[in-house]
Every structure is written in structure tokens, then in C-alpha cells.
Protein backbone atom coordinates (compact mmCIF):
# COMPACT_ATOMS: atom_id res chain seq x y z
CA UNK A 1 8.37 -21.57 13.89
CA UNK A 2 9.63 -25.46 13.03
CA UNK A 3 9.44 -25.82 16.29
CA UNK A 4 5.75 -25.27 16.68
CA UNK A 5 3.05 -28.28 15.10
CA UNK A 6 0.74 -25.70 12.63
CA UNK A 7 -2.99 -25.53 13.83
CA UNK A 8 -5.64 -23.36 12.15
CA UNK A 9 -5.76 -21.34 15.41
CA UNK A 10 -1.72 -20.31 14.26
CA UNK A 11 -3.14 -19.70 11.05
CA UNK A 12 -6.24 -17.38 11.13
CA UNK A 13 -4.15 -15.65 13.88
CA UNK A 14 -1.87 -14.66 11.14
CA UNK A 15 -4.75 -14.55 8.47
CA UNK A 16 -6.48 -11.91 10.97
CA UNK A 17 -3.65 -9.57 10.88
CA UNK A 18 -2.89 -9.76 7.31
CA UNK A 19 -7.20 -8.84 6.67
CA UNK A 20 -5.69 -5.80 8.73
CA UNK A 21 -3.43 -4.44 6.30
CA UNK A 22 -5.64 -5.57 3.48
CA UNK A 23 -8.38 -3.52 5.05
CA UNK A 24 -5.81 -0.60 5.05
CA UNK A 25 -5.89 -1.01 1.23
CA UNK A 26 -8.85 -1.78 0.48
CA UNK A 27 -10.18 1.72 2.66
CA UNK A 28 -8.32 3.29 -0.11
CA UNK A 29 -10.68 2.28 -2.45
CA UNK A 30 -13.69 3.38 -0.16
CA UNK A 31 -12.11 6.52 -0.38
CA UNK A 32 -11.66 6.96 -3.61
CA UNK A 33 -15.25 5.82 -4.22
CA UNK A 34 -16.43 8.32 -1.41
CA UNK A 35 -14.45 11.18 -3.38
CA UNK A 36 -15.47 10.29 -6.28
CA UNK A 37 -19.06 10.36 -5.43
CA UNK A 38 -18.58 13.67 -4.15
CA UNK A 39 -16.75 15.29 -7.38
CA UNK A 40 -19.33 14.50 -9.97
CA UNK A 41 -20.43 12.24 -12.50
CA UNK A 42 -17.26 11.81 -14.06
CA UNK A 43 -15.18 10.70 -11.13
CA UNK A 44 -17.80 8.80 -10.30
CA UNK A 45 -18.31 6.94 -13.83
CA UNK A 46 -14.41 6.36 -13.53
CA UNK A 47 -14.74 4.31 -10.21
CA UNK A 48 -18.00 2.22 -11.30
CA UNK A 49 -15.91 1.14 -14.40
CA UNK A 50 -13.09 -0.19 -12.38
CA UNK A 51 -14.84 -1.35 -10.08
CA UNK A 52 -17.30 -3.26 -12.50
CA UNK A 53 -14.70 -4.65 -14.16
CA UNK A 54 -14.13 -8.27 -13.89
CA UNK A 55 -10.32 -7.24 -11.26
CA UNK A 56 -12.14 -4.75 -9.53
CA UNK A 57 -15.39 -7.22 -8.54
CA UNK A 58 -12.24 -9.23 -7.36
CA UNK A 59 -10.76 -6.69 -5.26
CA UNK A 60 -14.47 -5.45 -3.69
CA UNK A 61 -15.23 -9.00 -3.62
CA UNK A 62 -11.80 -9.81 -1.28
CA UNK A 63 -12.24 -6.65 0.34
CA UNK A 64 -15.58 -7.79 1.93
CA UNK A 65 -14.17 -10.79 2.85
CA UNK A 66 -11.41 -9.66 4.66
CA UNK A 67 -14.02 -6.99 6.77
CA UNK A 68 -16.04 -10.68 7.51
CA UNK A 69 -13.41 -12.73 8.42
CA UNK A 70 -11.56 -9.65 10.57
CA UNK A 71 -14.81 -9.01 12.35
CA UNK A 72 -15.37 -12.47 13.00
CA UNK A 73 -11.82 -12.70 14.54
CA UNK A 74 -11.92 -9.55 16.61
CA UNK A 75 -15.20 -10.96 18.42
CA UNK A 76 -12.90 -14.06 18.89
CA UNK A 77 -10.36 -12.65 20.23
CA UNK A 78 -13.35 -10.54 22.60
CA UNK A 79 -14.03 -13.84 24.00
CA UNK A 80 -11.01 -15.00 24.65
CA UNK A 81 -10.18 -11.36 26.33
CA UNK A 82 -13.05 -11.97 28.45
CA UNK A 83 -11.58 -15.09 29.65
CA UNK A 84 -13.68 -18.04 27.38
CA UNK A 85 -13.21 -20.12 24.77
CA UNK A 86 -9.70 -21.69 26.01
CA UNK A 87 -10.45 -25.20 26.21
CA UNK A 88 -9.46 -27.03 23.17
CA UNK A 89 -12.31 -27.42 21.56
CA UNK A 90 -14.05 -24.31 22.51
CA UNK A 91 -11.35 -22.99 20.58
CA UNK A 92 -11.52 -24.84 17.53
CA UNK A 93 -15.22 -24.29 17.17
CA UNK A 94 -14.20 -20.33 17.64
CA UNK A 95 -11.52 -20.86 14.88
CA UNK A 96 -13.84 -22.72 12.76
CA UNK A 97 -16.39 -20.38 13.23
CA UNK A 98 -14.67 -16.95 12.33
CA UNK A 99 -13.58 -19.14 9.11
CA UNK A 100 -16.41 -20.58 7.90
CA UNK A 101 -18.96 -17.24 8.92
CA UNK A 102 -16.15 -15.05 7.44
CA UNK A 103 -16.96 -17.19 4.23
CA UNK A 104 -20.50 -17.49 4.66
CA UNK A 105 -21.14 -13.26 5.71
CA UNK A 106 -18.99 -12.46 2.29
CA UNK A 107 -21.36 -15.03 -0.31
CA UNK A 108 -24.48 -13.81 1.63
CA UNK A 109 -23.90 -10.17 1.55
CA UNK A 110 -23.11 -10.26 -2.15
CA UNK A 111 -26.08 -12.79 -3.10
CA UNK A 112 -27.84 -9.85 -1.46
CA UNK A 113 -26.53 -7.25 -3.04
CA UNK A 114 -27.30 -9.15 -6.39
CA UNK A 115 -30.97 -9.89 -5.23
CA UNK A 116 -31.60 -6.11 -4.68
CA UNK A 117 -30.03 -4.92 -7.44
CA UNK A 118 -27.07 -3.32 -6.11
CA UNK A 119 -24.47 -5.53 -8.51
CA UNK A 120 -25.09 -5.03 -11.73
């Protein structure tokens, strides 16, 4: 690796795989929110606290994040499977733009949620 001169492209490559595992992790917590929803008011009151709680915004918070910027670097990695997007700039714009939209989606989606209500 000290051989190599760090570019973002090096970067959100390894930044895409660890929104992977953190999507493993944070499915967990889907789960449990999906169970809990199925159990009854209790289990369900138990989930809403944590997750209303100042760690657990945090966690839902990062948790969208990481679905953004994954997405946005799977339909990066689509182009460049199809055979696009290899010139050097075509793939810094790419780069750019799965980290900047991955950003963008997440603050969107939960000024949204806000807006409708959904976050209280």
C-alpha cells in the first residue's frame, strides 16, 4: 500500500465495502424493528425509545448513509462493468459523485422524513 499515491477512487473503494458490513449491522436493527412491530406494543415502544434516543438517531442516521453512499457506489461500479467511466476524469466525477449524492440522498431523505412528520 506505500507503494501506491492515495486517490479518493482507493478510498470510497474501501469506504464501499466497509458500508457493506455496516449494512450487515445495521439490517439487524431493521430486524429488530420489523419484530418488534410484529410482537406488540411493548416491543415496539422498546425500539422507538432506542431508536429516539439521541445514539440511536446516530446509528439510523449512519445507517442511511451507508445504504446512499453503497447504492451510489454499486451503480458506479455498474458503469464501469459496462465498460465507461475509465478515463480519468470520468472517473473522478463518478467518485465525486457517489460521495457527494451519498451525502446529499442521506440529509434529503431525513429533511423529508422531518417535513412529513415521520421524525419526531
Amino acid at each position: 500500500m506505500q507503494v501506491y499515491r492515495w486517490t479518493l477512487t482507493m478510498a470510497l473503494s474501501i469506504v464501499h465495502r466497509a458500508t457493506g458490513i455496516a449494512l450487515y449491522a445495521g439490517t439487524l436493527l431493521l430486524v429488530w424493528w420489523l419484530v418488534a412491530a410484529a410482537s406488540g406494543h411493548a416491543a415496539y415502544a422498546t425500539v422507538q425509545a432506542f431508536t429516539g434516543s439521541i445514539i440511536g438517531r446516530l446509528i439510523v442516521f449512519g445507517y442511511t448513509w451507508a445504504l446512499m453512499h453503497h447504492m451510489l457506489s454499486g451503480l458506479r461500479h455498474l458503469v464501469w462493468d459496462l465498460g465507461y467511466g475509465f478515463k480519468a476524469n470520468e472517473r473522478e466525477a463518478l467518485t465525486w459523485g457517489a460521495l457527494i449524492g451519498g451525502i446529499v440522498l442521506t440529509v434529503l431523505i431525513w429533511i423529508i422524513a422531518y417535513a412529513i412528520g415521520g421524525v419526531r
